[in-house]
Protein backbone atom coordinates (compact mmCIF):
# COMPACT_ATOMS: atom_id res chain seq x y z
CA UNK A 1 27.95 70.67 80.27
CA UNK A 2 31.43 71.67 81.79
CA UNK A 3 33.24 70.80 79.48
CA UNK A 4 31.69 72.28 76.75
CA UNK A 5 31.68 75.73 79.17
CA UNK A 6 35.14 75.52 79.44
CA UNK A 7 35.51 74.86 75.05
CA UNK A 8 33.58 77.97 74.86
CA UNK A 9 35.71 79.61 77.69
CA UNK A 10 38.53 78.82 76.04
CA UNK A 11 37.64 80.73 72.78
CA UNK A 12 36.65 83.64 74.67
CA UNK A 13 40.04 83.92 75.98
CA UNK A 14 41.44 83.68 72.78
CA UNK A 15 39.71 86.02 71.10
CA UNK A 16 39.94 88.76 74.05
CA UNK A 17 43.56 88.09 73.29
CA UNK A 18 43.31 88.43 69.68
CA UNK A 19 41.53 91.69 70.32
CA UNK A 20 43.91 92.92 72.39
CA UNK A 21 46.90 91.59 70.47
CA UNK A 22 44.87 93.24 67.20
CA UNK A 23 44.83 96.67 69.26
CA UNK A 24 48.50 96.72 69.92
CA UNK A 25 49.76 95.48 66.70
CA UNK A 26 47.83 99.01 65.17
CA UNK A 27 50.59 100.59 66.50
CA UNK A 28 53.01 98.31 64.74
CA UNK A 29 51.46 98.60 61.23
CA UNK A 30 48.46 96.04 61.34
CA UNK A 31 45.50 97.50 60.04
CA UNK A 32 42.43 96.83 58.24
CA UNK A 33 43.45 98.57 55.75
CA UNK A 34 44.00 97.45 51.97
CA UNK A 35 47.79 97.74 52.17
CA UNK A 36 47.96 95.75 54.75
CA UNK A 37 48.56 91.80 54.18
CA UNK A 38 47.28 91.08 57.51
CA UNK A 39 44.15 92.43 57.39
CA UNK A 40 42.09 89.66 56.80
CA UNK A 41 42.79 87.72 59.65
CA UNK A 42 42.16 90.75 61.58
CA UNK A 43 38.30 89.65 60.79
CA UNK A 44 38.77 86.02 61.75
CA UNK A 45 37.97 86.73 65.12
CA UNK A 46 35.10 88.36 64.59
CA UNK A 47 33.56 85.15 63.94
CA UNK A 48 34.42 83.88 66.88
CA UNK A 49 31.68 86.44 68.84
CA UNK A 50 29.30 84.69 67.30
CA UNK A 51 30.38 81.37 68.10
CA UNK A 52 30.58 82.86 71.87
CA UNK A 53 28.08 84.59 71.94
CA UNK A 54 24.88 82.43 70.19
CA UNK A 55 25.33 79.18 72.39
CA UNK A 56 25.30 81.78 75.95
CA UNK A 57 22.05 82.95 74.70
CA UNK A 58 20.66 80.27 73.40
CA UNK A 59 21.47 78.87 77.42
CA UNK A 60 19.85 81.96 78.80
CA UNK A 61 16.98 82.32 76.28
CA UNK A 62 14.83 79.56 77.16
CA UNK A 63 11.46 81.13 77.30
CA UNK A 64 9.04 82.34 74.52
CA UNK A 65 10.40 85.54 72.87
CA UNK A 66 7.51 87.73 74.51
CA UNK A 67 9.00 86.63 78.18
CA UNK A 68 12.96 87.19 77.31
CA UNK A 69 14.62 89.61 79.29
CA UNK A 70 18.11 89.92 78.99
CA UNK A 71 20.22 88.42 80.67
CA UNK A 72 22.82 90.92 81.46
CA UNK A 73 20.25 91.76 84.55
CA UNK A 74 21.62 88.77 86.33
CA UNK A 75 25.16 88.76 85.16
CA UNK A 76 26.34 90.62 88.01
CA UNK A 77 24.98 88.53 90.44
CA UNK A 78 27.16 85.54 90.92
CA UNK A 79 30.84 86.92 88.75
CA UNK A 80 33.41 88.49 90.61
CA UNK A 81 32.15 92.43 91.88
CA UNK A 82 35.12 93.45 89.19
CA UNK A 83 33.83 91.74 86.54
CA UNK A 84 31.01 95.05 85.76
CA UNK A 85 33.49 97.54 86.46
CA UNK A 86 35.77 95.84 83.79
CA UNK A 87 33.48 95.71 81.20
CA UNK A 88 32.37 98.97 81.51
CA UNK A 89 35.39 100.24 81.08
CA UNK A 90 35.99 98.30 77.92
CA UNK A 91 33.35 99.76 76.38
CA UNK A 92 34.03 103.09 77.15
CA UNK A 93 37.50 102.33 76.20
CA UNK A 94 36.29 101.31 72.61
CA UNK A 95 33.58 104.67 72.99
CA UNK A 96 36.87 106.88 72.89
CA UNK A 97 38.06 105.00 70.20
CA UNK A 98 35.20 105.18 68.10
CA UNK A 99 35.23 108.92 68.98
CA UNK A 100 39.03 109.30 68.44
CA UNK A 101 38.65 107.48 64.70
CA UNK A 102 35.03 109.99 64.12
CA UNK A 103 37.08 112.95 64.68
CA UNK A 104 40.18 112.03 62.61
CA UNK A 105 38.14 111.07 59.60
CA UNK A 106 35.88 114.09 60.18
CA UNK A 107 32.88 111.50 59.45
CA UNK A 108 34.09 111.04 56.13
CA UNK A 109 35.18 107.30 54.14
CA UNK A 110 38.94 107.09 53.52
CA UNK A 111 40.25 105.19 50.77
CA UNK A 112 42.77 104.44 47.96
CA UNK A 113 41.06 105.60 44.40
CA UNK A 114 43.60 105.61 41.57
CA UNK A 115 46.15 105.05 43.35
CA UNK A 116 46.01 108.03 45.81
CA UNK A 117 45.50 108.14 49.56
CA UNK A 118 42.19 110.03 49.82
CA UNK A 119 39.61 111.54 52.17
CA UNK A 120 36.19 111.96 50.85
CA UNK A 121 38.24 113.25 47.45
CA UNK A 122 40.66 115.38 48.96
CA UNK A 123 44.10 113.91 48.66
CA UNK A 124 46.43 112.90 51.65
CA UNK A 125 49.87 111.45 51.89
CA UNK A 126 50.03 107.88 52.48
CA UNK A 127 51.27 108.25 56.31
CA UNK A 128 48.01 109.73 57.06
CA UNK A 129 46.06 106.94 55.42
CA UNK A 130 48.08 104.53 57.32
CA UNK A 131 47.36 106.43 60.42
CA UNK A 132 43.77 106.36 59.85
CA UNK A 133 43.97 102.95 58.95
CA UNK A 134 45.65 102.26 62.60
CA UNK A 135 42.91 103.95 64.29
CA UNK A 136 40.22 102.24 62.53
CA UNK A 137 42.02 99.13 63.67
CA UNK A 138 42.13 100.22 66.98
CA UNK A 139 38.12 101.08 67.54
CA UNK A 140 37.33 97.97 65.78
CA UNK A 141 39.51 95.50 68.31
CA UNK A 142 38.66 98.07 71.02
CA UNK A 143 34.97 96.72 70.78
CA UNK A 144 36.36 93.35 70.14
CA UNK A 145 37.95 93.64 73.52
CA UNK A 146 34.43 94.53 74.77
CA UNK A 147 32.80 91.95 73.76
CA UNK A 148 35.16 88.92 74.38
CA UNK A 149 35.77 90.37 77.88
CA UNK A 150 31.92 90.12 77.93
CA UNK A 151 31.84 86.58 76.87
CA UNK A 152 35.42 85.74 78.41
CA UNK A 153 33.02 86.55 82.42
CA UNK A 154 30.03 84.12 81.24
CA UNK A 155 31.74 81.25 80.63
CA UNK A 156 34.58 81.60 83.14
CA UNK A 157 31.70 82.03 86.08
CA UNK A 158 28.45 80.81 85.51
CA UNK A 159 25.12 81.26 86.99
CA UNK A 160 25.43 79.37 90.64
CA UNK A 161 22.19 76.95 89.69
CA UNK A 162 20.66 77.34 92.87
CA UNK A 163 19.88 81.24 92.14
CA UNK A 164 16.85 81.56 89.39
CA UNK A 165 17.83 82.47 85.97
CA UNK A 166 16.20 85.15 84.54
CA UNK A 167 13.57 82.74 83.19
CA UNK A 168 12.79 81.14 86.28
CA UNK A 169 9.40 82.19 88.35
């Protein structure tokens, strides 16, 4: 079982690093945009929440579906006290983001449509675009950077096994 904790540990890592790298390359042109030629291994990592994410709660979800709680009521218990704080402020981080990108756009779907730079049919130069491209980049590896952080705590320290899971009576 350690070793495949550590596998999944590993990935976790690497994708909070991908996120983060993702998030500072936004400022460097990667985007998720259509013009870029990077964009779709922006997405790659994505996957890899799943394949984080789906094993840790298939460990922590070992009970009939009417008894699951989650298990982010225990995940405090036995990580480093930073560990909350951290991912807290991840999340907000990606929050401001996400509100950052909402006000920008104005709500409204940005896109390329016969060949010109466009918000919800009103034409913009192709700087703009690009801009909003950068900040859609940014809110989606911000919440990358939530999650993986997330996932990067539960396999790096796991439940001592002496303490009941959130399962055990």
């Amino acid at each position: 079982m350690f070793v495949i904790r550590i596998i999944f540990a590993v990935l976790s890592t690497i994708g909070l690093a991908a996120s983060v790298l993702a998030y500072l390359g936004s400022f460097f042109g990667l985007t998720t945009g259509p013009v870029s030629n990077a964009h779709p291994w922006l997405f790659v990592f994505f996957a890899g929440v799943f394949v984080t994410a789906i094993p840790a709660s298939l460990m922590e979800y070992t009970g009939p579906i009417s008894d699951s709680k989650l298990f982010v009521k225990r995940f405090g218990e036995t990580r480093p006290r930073w560990t909350f704080p951290a991912i807290r402020a991840a999340f907000a981080f990606a929050l401001v983001n996400f509100i950052i990108f909402l006000v920008l756009t104005r709500g409204a779907r940005f896109d390329i449509a016969n060949g010109q730079y466009v918000l919800d049919d009103h034409p913009m130069s192709q700087t703009q675009y690009l801009s909003l491209a950068a900040w859609e980049t940014r809110f989606f590896a911000s919440f990358m950077i939530g999650i993986y952080l997330y996932m990067t705590m539960y396999w790096w320290f796991p439940r001592i096994k002496t303490q009941p899971g959130p399962y055990d009576s």
